[in-house]
N, C-alpha and C. Protein backbone atom coordinates (compact mmCIF):
# COMPACT_ATOMS: atom_id res chain seq x y z
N UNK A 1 0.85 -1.18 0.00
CA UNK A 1 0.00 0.00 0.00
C UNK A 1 0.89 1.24 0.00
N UNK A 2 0.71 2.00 -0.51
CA UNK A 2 1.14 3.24 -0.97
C UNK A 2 1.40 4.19 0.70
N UNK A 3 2.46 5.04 1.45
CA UNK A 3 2.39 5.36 2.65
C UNK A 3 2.03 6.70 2.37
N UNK A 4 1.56 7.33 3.36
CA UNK A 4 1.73 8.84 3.28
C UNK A 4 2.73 9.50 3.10
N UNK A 5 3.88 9.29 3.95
CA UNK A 5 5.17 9.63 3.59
C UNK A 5 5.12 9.68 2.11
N UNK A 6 4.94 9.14 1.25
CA UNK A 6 4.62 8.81 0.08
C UNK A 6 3.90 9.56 -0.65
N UNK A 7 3.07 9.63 -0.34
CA UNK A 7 1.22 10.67 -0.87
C UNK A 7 2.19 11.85 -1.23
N UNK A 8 2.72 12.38 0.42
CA UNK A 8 3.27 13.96 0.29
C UNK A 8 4.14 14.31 -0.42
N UNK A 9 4.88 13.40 -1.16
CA UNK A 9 5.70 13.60 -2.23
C UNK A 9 5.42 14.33 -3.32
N UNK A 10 3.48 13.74 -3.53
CA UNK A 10 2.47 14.35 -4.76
C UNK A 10 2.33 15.57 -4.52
N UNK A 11 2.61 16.94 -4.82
CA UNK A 11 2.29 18.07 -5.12
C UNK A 11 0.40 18.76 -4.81
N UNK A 12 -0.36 17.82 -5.64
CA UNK A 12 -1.68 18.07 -5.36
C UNK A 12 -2.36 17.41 -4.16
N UNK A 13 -1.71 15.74 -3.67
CA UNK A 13 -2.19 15.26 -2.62
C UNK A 13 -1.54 16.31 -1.48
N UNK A 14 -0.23 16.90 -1.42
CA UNK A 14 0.27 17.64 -0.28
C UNK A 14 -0.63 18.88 -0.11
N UNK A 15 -1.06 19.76 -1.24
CA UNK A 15 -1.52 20.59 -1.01
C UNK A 15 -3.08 20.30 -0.39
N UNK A 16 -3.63 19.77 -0.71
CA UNK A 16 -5.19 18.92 0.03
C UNK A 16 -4.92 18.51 1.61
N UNK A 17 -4.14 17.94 1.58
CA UNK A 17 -3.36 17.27 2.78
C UNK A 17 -3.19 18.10 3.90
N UNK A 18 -2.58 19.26 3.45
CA UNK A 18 -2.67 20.38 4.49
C UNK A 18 -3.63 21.45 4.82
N UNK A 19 -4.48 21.46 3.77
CA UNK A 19 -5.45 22.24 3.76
C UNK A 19 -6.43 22.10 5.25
N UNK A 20 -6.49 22.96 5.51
CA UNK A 20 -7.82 22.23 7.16
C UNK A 20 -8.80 22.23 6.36
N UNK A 21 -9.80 20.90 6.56
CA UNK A 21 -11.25 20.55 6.09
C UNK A 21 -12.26 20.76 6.73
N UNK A 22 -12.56 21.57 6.12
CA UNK A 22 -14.36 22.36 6.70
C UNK A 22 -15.19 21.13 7.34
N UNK A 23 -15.49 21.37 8.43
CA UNK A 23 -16.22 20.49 9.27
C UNK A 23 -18.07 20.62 9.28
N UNK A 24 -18.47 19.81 9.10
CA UNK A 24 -20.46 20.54 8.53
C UNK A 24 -20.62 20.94 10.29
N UNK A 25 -19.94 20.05 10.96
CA UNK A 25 -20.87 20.54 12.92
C UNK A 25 -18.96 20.72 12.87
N UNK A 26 -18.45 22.46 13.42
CA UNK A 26 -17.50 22.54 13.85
C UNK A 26 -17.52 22.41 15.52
N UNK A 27 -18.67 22.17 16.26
CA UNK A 27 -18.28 22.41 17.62
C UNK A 27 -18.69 20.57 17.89
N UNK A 28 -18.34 19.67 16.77
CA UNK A 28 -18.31 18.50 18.01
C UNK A 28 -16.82 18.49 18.59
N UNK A 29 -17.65 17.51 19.46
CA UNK A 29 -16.33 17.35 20.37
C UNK A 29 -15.32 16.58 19.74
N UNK A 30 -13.91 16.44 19.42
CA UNK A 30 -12.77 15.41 19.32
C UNK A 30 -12.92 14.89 17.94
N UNK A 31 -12.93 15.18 17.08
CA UNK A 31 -14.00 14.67 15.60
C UNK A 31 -12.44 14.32 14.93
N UNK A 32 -11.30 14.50 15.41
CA UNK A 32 -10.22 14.07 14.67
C UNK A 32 -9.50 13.00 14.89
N UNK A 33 -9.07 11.82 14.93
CA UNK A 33 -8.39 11.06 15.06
C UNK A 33 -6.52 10.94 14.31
N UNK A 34 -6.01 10.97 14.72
CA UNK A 34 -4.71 10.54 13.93
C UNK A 34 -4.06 9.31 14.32
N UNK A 35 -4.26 8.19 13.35
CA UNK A 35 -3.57 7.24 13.39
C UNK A 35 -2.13 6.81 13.08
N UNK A 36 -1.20 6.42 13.43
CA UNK A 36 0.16 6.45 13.11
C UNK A 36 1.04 4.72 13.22
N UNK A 37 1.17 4.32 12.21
CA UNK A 37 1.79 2.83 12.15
C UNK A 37 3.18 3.35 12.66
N UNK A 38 3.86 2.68 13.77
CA UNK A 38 5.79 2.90 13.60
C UNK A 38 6.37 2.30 12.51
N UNK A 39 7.55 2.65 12.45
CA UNK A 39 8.34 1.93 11.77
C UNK A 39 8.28 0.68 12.55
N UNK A 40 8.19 0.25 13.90
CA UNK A 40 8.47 -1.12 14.47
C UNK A 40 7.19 -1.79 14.08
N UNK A 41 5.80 -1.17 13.65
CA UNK A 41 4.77 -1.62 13.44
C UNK A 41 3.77 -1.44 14.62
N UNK A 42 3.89 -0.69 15.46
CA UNK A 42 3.07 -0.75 16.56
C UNK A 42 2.32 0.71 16.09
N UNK A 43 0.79 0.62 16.51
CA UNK A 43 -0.20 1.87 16.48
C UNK A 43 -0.29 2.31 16.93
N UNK A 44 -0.50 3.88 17.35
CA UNK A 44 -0.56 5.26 18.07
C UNK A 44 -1.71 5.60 17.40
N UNK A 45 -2.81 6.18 18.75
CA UNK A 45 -3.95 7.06 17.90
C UNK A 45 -4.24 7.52 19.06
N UNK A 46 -4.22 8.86 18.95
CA UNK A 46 -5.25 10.03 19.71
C UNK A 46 -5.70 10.83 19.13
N UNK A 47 -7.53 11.34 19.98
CA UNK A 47 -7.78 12.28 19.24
C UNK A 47 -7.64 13.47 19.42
N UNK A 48 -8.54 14.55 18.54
CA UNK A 48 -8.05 15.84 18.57
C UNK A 48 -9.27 16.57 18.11
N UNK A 49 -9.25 18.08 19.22
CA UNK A 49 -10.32 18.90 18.61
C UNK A 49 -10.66 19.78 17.27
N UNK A 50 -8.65 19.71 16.61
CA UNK A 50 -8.98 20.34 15.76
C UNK A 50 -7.90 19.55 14.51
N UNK A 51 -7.81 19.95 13.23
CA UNK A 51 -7.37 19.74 12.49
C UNK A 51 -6.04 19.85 12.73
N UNK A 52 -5.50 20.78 13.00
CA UNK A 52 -4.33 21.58 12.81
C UNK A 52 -3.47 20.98 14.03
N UNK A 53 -4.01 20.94 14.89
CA UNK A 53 -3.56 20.43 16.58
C UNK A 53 -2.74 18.03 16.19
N UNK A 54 -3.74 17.91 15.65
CA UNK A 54 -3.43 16.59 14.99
C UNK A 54 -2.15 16.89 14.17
N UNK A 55 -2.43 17.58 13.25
CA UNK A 55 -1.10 17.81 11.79
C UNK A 55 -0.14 18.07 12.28
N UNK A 56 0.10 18.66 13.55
CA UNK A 56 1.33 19.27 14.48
C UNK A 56 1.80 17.71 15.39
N UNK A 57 0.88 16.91 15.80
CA UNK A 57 1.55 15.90 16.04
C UNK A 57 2.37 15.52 15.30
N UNK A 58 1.81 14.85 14.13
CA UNK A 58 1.83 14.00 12.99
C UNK A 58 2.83 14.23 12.47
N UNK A 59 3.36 15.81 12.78
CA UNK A 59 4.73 16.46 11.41
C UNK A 59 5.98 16.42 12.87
N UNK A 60 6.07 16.12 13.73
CA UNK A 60 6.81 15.47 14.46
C UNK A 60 6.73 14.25 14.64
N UNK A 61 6.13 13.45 14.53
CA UNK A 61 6.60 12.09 14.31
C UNK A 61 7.47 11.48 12.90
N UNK A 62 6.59 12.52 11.84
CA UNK A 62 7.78 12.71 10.69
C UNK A 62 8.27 12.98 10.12
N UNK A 63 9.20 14.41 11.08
CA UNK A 63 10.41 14.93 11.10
C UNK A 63 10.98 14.14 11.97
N UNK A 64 10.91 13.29 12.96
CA UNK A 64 11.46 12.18 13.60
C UNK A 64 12.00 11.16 12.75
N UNK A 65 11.24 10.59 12.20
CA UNK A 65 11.34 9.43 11.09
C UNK A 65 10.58 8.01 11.84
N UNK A 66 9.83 8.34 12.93
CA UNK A 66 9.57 7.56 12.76
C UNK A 66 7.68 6.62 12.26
N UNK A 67 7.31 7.78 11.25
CA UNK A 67 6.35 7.04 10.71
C UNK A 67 6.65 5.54 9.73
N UNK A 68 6.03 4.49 9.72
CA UNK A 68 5.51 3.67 8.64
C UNK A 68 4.52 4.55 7.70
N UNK A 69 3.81 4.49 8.32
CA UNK A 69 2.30 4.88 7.35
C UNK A 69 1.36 5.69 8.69
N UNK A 70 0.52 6.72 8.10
CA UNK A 70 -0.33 7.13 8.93
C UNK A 70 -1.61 8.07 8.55
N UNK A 71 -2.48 8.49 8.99
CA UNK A 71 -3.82 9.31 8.92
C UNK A 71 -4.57 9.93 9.54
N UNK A 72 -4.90 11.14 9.34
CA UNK A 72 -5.60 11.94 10.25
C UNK A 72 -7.27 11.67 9.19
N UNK A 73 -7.98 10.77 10.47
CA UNK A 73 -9.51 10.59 10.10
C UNK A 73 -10.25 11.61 10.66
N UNK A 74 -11.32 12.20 10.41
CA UNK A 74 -12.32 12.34 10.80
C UNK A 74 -13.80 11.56 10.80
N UNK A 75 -14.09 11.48 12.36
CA UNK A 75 -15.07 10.38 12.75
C UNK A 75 -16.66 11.26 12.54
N UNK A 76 -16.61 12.19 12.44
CA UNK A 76 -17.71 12.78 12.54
C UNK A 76 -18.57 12.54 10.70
N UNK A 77 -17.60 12.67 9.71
CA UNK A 77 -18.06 13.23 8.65
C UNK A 77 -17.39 12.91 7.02
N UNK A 78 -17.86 12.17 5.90
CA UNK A 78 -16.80 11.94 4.54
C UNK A 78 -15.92 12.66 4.46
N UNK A 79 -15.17 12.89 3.27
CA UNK A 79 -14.63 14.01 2.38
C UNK A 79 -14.48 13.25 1.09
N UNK A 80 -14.70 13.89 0.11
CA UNK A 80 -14.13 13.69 -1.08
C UNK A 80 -12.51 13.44 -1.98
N UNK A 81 -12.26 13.24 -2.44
CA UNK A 81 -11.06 13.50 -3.08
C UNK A 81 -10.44 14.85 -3.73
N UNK A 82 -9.51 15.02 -3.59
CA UNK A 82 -8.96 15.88 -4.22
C UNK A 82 -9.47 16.22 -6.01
N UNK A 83 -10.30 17.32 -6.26
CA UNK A 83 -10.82 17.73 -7.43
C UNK A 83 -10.12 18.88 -8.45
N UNK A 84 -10.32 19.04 -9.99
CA UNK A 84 -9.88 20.00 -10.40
C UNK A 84 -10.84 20.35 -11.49
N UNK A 85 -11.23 21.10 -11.90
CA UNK A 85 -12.03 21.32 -13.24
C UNK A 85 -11.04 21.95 -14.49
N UNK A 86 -11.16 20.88 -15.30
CA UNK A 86 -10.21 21.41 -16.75
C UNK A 86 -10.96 21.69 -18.03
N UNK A 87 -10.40 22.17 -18.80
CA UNK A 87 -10.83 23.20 -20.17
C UNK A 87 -10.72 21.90 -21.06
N UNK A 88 -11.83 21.40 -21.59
CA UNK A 88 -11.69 20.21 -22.39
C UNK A 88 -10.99 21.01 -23.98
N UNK A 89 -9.85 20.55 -24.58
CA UNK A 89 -9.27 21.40 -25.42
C UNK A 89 -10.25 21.23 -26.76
N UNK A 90 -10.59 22.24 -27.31
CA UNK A 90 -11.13 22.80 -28.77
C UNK A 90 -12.65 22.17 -28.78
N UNK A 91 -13.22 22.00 -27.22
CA UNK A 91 -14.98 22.05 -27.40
C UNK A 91 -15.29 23.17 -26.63
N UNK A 92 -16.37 23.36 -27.60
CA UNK A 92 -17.20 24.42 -26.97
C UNK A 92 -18.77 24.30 -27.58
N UNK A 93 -19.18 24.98 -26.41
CA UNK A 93 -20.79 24.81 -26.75
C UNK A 93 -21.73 26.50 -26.96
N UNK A 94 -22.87 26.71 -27.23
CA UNK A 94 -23.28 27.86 -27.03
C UNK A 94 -24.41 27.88 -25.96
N UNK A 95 -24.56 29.03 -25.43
CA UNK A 95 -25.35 29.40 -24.26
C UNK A 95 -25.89 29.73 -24.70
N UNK A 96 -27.45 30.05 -23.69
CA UNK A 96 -28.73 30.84 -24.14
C UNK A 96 -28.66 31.67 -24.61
N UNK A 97 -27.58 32.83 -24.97
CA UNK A 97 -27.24 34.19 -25.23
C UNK A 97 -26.39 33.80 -26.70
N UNK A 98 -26.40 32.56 -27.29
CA UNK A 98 -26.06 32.09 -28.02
C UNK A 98 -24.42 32.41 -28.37
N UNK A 99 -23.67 32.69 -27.33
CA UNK A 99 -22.26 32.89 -26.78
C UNK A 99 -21.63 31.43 -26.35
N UNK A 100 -20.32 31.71 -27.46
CA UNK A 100 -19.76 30.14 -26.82
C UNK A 100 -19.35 30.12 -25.77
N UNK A 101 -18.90 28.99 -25.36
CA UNK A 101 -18.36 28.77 -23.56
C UNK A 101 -17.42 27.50 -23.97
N UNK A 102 -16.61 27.88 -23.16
CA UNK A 102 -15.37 26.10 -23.12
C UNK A 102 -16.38 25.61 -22.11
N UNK A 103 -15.81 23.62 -23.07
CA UNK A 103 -16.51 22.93 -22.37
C UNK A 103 -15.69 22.48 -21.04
N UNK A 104 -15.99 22.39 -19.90
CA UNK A 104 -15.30 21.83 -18.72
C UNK A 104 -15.76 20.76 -18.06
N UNK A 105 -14.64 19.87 -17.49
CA UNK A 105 -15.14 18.76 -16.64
C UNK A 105 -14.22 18.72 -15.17
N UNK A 106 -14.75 18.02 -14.49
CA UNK A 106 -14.28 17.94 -13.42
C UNK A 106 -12.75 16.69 -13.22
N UNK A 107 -11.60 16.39 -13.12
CA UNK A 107 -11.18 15.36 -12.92
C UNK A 107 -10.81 15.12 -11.42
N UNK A 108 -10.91 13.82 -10.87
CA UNK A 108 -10.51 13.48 -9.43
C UNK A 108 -8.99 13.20 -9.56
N UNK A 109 -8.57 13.34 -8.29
CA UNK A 109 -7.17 13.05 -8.37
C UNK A 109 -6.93 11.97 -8.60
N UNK A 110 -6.26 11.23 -8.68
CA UNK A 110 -5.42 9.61 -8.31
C UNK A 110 -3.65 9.53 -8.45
N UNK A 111 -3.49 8.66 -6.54
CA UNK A 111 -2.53 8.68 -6.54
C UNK A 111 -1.42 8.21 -7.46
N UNK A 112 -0.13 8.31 -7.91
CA UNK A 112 1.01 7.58 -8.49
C UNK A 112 1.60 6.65 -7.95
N UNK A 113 1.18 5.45 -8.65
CA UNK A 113 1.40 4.54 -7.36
C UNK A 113 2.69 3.90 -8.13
N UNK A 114 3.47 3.03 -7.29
CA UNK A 114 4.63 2.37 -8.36
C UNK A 114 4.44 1.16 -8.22
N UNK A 115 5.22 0.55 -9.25
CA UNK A 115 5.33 -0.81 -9.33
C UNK A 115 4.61 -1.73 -8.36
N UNK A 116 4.92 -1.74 -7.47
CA UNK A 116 4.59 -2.52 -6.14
C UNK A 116 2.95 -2.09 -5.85
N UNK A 117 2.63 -0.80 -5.49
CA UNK A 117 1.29 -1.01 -5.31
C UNK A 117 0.44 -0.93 -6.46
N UNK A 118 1.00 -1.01 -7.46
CA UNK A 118 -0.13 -1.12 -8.68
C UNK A 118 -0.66 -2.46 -8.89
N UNK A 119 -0.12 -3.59 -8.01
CA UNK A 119 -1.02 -4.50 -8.11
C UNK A 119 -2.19 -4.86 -6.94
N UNK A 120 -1.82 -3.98 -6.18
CA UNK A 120 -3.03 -3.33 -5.21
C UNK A 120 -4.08 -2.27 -5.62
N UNK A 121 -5.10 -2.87 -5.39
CA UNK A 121 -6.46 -1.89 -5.57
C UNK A 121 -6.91 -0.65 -4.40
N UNK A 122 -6.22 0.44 -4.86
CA UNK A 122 -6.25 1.64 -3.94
C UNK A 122 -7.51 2.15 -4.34
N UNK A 123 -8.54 2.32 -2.76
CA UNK A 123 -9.66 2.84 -2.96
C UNK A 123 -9.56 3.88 -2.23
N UNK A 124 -10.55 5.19 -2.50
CA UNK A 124 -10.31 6.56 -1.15
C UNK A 124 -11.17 5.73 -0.49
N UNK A 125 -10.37 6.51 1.11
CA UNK A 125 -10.96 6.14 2.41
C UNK A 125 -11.74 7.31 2.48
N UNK A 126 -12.94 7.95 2.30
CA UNK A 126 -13.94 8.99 2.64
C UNK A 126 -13.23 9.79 3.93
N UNK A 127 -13.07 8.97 5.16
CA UNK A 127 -13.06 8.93 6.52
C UNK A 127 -11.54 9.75 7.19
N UNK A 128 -10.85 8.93 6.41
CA UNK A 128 -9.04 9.27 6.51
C UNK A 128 -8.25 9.99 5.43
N UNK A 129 -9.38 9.89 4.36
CA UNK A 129 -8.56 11.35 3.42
C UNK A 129 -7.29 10.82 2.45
N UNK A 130 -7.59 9.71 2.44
CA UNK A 130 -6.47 8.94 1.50
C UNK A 130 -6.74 8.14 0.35
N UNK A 131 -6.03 7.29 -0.43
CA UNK A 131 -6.29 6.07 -0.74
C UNK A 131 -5.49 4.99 -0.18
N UNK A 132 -6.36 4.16 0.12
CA UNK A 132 -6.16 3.60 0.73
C UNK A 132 -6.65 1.31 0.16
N UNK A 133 -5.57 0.51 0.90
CA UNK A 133 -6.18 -0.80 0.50
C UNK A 133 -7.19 -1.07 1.24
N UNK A 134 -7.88 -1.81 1.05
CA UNK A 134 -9.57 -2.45 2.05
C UNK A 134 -9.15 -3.66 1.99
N UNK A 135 -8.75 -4.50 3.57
CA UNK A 135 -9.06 -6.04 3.42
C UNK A 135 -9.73 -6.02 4.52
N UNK A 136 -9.75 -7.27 4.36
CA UNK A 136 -10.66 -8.06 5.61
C UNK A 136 -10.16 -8.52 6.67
N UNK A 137 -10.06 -8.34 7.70
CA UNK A 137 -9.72 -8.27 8.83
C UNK A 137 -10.48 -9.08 10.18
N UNK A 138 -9.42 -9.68 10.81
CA UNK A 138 -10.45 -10.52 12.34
C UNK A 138 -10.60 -9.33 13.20
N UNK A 139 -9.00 -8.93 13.21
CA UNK A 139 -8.98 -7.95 14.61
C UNK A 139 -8.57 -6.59 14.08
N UNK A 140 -8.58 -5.56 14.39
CA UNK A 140 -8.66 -4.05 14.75
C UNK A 140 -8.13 -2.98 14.93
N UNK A 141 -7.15 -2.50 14.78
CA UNK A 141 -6.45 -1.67 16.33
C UNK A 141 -7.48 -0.37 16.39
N UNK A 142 -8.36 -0.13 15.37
CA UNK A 142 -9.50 0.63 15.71
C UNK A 142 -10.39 0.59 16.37
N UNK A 143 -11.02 -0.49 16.02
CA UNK A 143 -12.12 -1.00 16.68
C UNK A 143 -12.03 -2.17 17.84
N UNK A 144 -11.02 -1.63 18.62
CA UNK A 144 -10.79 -2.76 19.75
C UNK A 144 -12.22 -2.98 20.65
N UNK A 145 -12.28 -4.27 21.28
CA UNK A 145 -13.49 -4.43 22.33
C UNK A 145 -13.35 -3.61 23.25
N UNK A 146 -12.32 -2.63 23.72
CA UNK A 146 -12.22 -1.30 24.47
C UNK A 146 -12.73 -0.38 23.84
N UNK A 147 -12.94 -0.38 22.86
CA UNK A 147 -13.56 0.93 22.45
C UNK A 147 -14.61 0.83 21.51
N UNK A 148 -15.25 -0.76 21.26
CA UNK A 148 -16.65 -1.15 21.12
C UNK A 148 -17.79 -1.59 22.17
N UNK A 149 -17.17 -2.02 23.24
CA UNK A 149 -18.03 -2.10 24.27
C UNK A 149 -17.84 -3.92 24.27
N UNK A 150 -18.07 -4.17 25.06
CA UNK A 150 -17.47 -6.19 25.52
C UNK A 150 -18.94 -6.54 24.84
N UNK A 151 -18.60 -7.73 24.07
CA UNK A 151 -19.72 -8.53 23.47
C UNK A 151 -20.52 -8.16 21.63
N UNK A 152 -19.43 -6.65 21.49
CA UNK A 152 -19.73 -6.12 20.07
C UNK A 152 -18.01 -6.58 19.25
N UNK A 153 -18.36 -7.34 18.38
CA UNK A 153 -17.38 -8.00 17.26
C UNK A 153 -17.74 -7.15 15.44
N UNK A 154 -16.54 -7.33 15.07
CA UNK A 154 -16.35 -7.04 13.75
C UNK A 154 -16.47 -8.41 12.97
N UNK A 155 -17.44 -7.71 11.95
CA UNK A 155 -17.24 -9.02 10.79
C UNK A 155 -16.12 -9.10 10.23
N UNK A 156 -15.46 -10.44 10.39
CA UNK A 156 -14.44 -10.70 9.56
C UNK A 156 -14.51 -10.71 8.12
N UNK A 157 -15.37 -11.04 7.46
CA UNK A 157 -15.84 -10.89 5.69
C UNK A 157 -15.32 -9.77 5.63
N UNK A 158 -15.34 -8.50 6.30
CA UNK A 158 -16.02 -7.26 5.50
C UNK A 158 -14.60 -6.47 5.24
N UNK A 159 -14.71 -6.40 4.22
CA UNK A 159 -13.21 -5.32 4.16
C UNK A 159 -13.04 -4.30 4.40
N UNK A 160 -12.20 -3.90 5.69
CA UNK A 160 -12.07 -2.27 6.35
C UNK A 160 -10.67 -1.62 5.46
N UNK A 161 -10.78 -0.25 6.25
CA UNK A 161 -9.77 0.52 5.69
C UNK A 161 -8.60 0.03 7.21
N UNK A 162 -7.90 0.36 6.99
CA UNK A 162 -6.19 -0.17 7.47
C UNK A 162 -6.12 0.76 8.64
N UNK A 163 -6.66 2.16 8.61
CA UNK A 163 -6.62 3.12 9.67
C UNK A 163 -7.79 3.42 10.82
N UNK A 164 -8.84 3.43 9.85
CA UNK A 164 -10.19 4.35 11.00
C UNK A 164 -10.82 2.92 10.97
N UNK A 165 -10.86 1.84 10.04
CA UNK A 165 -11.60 1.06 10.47
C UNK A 165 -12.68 0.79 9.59
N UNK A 166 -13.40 1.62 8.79
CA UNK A 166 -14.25 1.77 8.03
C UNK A 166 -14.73 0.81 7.22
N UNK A 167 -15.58 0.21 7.25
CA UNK A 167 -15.89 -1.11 6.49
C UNK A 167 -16.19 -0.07 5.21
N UNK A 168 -16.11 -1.06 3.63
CA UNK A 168 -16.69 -0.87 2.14
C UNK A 168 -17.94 -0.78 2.12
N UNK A 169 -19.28 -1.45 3.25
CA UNK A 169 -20.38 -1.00 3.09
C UNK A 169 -20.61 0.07 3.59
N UNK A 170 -20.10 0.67 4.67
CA UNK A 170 -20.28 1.92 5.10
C UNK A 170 -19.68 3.20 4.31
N UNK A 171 -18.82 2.81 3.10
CA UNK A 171 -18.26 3.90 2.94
C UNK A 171 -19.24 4.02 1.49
N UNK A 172 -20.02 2.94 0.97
CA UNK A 172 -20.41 2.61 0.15
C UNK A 172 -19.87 2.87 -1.68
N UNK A 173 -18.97 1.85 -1.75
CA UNK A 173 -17.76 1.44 -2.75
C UNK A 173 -18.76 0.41 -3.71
């Protein structure tokens, strides 16, 4: 799977990346999560009230060096992908005023992935703001029975995202 360390390399994913994302309810409480793989492989996640307060962790752990891979989710709410609208070259149409107009479309980003993860199917995580792989999973470090409540289990079938947890039906893929 493609790391963030990685992502930020991309020019348009960095600039998205840092951007703070408009929140629809800005006064919930803790709506940020940042997840962080080590290099040894062990998970770190706390949350956070704001965007910016998370990204300040996150850019010390790697100016440290020691991220693997990591993500700042928000639990409250989607996001989209990174968008651009381009000038489709030499169409144009006329308006009611019978005035031409360039035709435009919207394109989504997608990451550059290399060799190695191109035989992985990178889907966006809505939740964590990435792309990201979806497998299927027994156990969690998201969704631990500490922080589902004793006697609530994850389906193993269902393929989550690697960070927040997010099953493919919920994100609806």
């Amino acid at each position: 799977m493609i790391t963030l360390p990685e992502l930020l390399r991309d020019e348009k994913y960095k600039a998205y990346f840092l951007k703070v994302p408009k929140l629809l309810s800005p006064n919930a409480s803790q709506p940020w999560r940042l997840h962080i793989e080590t290099k040894e492989g062990k998970w770190l996640s706390k949350e956070f009230d704001t965007y910016p307060d998370a990204f300040r962790v996150l850019k010390k752990y790697l100016q440290a060096g020691k991220v693997r891979d990591a993500a700042i989710s928000c639990r409250r709410q989607q996001f989209d992908p990174p968008t651009r609208v381009v000038r489709v070259k030499g169409k144009f149409v006329k308006n009611s005023q019978g005035e031409l107009q360039q035709v435009t479309r919207v394109v989504t980003w997608k990451p550059n992935l290399g060799a190695v993860e191109e035989t992985e199917r990178h889907d966006w995580c809505p939740y964590c703001r990435r792309p990201v792989v979806f497998r299927a999973v027994k156990v969690h470090h998201a969704l631990s029975a500490k922080r589902l409540g004793v006697g609530i289990s994850i389906d193993p079938e269902v393929p989550r995202c690697p960070f927040c947890g997010a099953s493919e039906r919920l994100i609806g893929r």
